[in-house]
C-alpha atoms as a PDB file:
ATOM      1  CA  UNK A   1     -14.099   9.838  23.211  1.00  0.00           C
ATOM      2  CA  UNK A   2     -14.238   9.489  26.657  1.00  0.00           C
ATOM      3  CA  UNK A   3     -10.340   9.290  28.889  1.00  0.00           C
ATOM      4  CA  UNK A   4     -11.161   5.117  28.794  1.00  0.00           C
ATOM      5  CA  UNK A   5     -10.911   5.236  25.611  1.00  0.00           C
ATOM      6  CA  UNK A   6      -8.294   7.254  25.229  1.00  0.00           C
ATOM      7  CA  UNK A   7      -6.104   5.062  27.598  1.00  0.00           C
ATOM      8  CA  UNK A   8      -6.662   1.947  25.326  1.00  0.00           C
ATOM      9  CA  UNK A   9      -5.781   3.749  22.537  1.00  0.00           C
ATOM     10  CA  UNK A  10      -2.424   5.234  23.937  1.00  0.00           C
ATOM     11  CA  UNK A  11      -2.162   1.381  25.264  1.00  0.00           C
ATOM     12  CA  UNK A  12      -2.735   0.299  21.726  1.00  0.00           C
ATOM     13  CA  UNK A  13      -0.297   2.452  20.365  1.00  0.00           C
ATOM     14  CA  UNK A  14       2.592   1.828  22.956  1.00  0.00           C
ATOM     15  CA  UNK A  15       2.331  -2.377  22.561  1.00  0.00           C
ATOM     16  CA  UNK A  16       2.000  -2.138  18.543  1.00  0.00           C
ATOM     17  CA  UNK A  17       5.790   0.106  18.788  1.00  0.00           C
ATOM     18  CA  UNK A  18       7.016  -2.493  21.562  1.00  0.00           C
ATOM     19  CA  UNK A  19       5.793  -4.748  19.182  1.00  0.00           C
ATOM     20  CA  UNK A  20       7.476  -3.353  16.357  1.00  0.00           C
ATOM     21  CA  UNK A  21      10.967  -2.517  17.576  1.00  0.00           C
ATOM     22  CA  UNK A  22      10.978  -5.816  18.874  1.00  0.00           C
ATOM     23  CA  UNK A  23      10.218  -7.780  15.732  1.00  0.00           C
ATOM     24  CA  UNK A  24      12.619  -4.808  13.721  1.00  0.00           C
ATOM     25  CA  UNK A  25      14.940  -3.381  16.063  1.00  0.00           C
ATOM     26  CA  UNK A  26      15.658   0.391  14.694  1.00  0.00           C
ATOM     27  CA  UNK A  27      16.301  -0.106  10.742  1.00  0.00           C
ATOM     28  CA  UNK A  28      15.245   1.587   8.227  1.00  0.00           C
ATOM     29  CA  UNK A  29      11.217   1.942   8.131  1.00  0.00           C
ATOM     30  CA  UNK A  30      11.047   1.822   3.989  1.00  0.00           C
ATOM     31  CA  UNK A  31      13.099  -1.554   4.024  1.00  0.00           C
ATOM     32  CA  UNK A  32      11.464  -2.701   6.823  1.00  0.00           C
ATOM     33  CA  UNK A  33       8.008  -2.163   4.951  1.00  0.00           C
ATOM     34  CA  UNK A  34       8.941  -3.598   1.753  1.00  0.00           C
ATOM     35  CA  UNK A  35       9.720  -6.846   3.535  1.00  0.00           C
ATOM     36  CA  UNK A  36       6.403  -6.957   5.453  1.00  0.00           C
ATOM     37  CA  UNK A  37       4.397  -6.537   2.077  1.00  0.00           C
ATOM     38  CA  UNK A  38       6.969  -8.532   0.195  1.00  0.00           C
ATOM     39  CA  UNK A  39       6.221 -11.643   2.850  1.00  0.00           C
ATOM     40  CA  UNK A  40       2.315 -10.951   2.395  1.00  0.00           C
ATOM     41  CA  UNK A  41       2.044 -11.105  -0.766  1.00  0.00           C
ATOM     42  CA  UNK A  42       4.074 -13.777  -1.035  1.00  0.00           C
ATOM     43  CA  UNK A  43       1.388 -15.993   0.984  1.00  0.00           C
ATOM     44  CA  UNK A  44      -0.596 -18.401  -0.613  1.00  0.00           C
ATOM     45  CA  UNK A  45      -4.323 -17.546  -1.537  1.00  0.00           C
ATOM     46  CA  UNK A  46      -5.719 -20.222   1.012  1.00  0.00           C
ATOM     47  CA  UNK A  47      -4.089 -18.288   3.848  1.00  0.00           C
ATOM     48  CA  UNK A  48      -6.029 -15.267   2.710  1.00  0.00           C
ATOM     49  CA  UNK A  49      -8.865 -16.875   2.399  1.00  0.00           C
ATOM     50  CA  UNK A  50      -8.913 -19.065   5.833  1.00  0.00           C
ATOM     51  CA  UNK A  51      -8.186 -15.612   7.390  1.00  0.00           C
ATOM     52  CA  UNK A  52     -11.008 -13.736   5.477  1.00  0.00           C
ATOM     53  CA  UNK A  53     -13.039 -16.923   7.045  1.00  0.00           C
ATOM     54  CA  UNK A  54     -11.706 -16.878  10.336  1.00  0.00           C
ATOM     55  CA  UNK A  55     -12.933 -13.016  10.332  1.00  0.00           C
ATOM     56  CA  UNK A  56     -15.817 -13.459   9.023  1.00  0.00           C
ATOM     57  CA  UNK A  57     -17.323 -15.880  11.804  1.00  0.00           C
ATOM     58  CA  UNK A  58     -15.849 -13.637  14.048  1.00  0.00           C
ATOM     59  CA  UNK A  59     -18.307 -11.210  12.463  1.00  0.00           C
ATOM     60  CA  UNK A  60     -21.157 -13.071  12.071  1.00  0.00           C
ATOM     61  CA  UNK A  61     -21.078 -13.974  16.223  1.00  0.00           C
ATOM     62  CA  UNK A  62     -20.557 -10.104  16.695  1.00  0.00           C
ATOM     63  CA  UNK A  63     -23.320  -9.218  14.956  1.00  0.00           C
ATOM     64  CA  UNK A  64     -25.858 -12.103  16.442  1.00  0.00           C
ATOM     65  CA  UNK A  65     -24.384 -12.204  19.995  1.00  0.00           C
ATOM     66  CA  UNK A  66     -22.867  -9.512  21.016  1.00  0.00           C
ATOM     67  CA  UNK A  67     -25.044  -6.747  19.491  1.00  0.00           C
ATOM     68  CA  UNK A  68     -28.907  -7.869  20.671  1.00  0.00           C
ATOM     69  CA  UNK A  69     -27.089  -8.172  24.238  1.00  0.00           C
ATOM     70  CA  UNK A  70     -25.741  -4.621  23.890  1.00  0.00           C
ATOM     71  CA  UNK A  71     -29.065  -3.158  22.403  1.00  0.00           C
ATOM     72  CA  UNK A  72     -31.415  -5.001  25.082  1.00  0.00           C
ATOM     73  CA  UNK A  73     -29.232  -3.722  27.896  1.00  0.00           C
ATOM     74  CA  UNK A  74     -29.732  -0.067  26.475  1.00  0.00           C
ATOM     75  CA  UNK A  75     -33.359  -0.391  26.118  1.00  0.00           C
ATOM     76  CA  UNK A  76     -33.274  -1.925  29.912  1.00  0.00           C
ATOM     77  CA  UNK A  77     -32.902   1.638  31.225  1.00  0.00           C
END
């Protein structure tokens, strides 16, 4: 992994616990947890499955548009 990636990661990591303490404050990470999964799985099934929809066409246009770009560009050089 080169130090780019490195730095998004660490950048990742910082804004997900800004994120976090934000939403949470400081309480207790087991309580805290068993809300978040109690309020998923509380959701209805169409939310799941616009999501899982939503994601996959995000897919889909990775795979056709992104990717061929990506791989003529290598071949290129």
């Amino acid at each position: 992994m080169d130090s780019r990636g490195l730095f998004d990661l660490a950048l990742v990591v910082v804004a997900g616990l800004l994120a976090y303490t934000e939403t949470f404050g400081f309480a207790n990470p087991r309580t805290t947890l068993q809300e978040i999964i109690t309020a998923i799985a509380g959701l209805d099934i169409r939310v799941f499955l616009v999501l899982g929809g939503i994601f996959g066409i995000c897919f889909v246009a990775y795979l056709t548009m992104y990717l061929p770009q990506k791989d003529a560009r290598t071949i290129q050089r």
